[in-house]
Protein backbone atom coordinates (compact mmCIF):
# COMPACT_ATOMS: atom_id res chain seq x y z
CA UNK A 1 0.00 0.00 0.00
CA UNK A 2 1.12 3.52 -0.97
CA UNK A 3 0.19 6.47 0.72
CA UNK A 4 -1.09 9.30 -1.71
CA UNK A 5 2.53 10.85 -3.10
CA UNK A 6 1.10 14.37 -1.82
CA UNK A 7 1.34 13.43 1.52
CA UNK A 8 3.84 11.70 2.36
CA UNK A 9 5.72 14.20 4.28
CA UNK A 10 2.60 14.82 6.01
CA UNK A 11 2.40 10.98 6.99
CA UNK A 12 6.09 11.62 8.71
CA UNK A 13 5.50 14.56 10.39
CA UNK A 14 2.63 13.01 11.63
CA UNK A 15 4.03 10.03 13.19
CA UNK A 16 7.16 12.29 14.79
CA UNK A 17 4.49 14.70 16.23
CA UNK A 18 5.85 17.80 14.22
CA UNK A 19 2.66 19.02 12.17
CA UNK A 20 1.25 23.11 13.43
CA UNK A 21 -2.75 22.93 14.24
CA UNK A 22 -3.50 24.19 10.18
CA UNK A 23 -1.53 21.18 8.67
CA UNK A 24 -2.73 18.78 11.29
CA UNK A 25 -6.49 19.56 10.50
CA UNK A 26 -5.77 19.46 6.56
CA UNK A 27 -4.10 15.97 7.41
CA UNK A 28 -7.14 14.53 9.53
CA UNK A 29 -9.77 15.22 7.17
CA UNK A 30 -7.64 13.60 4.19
CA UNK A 31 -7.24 10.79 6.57
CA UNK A 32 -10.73 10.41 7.08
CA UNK A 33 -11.57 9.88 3.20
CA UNK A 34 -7.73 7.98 2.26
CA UNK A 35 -7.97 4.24 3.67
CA UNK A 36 -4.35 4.02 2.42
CA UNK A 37 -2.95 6.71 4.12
CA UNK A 38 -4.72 5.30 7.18
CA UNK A 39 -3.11 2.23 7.31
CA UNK A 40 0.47 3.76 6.27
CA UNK A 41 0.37 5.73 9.50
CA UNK A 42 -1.18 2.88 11.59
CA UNK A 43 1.98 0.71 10.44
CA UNK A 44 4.16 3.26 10.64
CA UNK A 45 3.14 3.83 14.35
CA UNK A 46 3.45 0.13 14.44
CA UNK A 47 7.27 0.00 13.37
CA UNK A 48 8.31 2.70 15.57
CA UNK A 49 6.97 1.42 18.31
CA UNK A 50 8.49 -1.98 18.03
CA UNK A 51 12.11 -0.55 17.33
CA UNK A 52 11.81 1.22 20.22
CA UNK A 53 11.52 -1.08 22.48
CA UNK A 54 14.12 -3.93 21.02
CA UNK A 55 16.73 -1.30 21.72
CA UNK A 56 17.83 -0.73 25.05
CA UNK A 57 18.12 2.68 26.73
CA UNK A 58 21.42 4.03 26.69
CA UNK A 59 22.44 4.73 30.59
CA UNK A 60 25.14 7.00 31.20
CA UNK A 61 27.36 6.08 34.49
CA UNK A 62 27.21 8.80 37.42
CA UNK A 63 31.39 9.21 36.47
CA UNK A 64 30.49 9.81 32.92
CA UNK A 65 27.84 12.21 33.63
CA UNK A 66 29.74 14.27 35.69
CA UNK A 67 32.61 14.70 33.30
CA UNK A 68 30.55 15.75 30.82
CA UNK A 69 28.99 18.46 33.07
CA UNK A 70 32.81 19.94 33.56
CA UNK A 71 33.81 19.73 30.25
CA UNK A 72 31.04 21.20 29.70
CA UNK A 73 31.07 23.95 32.32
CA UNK A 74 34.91 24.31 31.50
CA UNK A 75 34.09 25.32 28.03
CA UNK A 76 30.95 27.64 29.58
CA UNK A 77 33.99 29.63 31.18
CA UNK A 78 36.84 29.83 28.73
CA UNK A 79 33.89 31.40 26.60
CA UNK A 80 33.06 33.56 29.29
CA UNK A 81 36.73 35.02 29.28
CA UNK A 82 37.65 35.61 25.93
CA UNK A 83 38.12 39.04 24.87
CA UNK A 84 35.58 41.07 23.32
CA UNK A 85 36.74 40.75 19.90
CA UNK A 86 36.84 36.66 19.71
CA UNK A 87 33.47 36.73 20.88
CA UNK A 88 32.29 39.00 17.79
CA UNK A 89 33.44 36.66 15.10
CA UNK A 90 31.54 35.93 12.21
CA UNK A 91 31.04 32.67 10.86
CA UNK A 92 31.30 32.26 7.63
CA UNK A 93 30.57 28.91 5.35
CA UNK A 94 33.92 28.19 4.15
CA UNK A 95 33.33 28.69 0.85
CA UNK A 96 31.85 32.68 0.93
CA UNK A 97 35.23 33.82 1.80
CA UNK A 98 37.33 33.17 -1.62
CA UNK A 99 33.90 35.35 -3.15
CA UNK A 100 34.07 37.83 -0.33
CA UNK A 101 37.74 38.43 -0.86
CA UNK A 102 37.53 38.51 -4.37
CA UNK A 103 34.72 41.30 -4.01
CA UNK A 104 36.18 43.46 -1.95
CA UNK A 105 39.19 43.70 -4.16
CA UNK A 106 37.07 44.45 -7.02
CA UNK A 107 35.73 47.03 -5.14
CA UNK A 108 39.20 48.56 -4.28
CA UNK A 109 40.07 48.73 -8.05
CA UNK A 110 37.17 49.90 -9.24
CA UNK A 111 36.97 52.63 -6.43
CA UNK A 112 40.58 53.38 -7.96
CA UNK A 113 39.81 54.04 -10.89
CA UNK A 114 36.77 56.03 -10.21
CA UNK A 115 38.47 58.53 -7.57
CA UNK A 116 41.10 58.38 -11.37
CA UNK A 117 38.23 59.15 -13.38
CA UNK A 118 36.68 61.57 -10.22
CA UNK A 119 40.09 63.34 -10.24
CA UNK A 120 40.21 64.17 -13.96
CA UNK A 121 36.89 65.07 -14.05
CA UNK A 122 37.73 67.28 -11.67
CA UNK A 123 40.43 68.74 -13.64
CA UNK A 124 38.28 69.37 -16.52
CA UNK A 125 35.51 71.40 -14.73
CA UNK A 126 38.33 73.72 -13.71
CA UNK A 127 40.64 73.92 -16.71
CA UNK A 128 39.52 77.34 -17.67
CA UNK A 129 41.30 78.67 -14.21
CA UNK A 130 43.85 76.41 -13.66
CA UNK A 131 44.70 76.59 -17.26
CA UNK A 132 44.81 80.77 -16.85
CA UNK A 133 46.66 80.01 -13.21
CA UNK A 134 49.06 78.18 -14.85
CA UNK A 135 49.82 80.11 -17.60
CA UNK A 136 50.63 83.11 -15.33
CA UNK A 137 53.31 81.14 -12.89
CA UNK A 138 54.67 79.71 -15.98
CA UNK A 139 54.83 83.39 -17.30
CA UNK A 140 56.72 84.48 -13.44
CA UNK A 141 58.86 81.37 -13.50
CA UNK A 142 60.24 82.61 -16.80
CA UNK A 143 60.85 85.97 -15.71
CA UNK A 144 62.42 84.82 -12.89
CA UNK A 145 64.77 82.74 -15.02
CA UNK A 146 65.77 85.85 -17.28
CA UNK A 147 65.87 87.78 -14.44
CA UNK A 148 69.59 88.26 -15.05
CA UNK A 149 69.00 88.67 -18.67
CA UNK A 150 66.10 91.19 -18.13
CA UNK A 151 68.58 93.28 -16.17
CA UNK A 152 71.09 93.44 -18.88
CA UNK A 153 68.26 94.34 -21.47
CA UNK A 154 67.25 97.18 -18.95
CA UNK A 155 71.32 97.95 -18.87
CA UNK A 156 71.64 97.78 -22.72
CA UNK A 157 68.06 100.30 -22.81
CA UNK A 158 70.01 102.67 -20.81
CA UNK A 159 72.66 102.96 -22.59
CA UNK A 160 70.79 102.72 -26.07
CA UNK A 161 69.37 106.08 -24.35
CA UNK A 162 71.94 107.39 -23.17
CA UNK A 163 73.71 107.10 -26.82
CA UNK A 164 70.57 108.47 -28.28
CA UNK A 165 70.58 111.26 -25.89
CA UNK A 166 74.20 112.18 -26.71
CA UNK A 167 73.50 112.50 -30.38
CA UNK A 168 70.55 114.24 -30.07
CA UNK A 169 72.88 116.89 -28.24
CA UNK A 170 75.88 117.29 -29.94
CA UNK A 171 74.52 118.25 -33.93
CA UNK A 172 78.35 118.79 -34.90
CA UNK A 173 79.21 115.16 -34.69
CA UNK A 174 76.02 113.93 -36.76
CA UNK A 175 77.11 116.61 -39.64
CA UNK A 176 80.17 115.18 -39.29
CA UNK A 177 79.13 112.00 -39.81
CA UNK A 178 77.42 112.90 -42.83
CA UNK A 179 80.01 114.72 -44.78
CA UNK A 180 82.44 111.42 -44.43
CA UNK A 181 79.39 109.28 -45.84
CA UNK A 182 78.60 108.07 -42.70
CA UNK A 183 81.49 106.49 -42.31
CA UNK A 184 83.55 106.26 -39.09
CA UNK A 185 87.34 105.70 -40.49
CA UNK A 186 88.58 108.45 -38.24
């Protein structure tokens, strides 16, 4: 005899004692229309019954039982001390942690990138200024560079005026000039 396929987790449960008040109700009124189910559970019950009493009951000797209660208590203690931080732990299946590792350094290299990417978008939005900013202590590096040179120039501009001045004043030396052709052989 075969139970109906539907129920045949219901049958178990049933025997063990493990069905809630909704299931068990569902269960009785299928029992009282299903002969087969019926007498599944009645030799079920049966079965149970009869392995249950060929085996003995295990006895445990009064030593036995009181080493497990230190070991026990032992263990209740040691727990009881640890630190804070060895309490916390999380346990993780053994298998999460090659994913979880591999995560979080996907996450660090793509969060490199992206502060990359953050950085020269960054850069862009401010180009017009730091392009200008740029420009100008580029523009006072160079000066101070030639800083030497642009003292020489201001030199040579002195004395360029200082010729030019000179000439201006003394009109006998230009006609001079320009009855020998403008040449200076003398």
């Amino acid at each position: 005899m075969k139970p109906c396929s539907d129920y045949q987790e219901t049958l178990l449960l049933d025997v063990y004692g493990e069905l809630n008040l909704v299931e068990r109700r569902v269960w009785e009124n299928h029992l009282s229309t299903c002969e087969h189910c019926r007498k599944e559970k009645e030799q079920l019950l049966r079965l149970l019954k009869t392995i249950k009493n060929a085996l003995p009951t295990p006895t445990l000797s009064p030593d036995k039982i009181a080493e497990h209660v230190r070991v026990i208590q032992r263990k209740l203690k040691e727990e009881a001390n640890l630190p804070w931080w060895r309490k916390a732990r999380f346990h993780l299946p053994q298998r999460l942690i090659p994913a979880l590792t591999t995560a979080c350094v996907l996450l660090i290299i793509i969060s490199w990138f992206g502060l990359k990417e953050f950085k020269k978008f960054d850069m862009l939005s401010t180009s017009p200024q730091t392009t200008s900013e740029e420009q100008i202590n580029r523009d006072d590096l160079e000066v101070v560079k030639n800083l030497e040179f642009l003292k020489e120039m201001e030199d040579v501009e002195k004395l360029v005026k200082h010729l030019d001045e000179t000439d201006s004043q003394s009109p006998s030396t230009q006609t001079e000039n320009n009855n020998n052709g403008g040449s200076d052989d003398a």
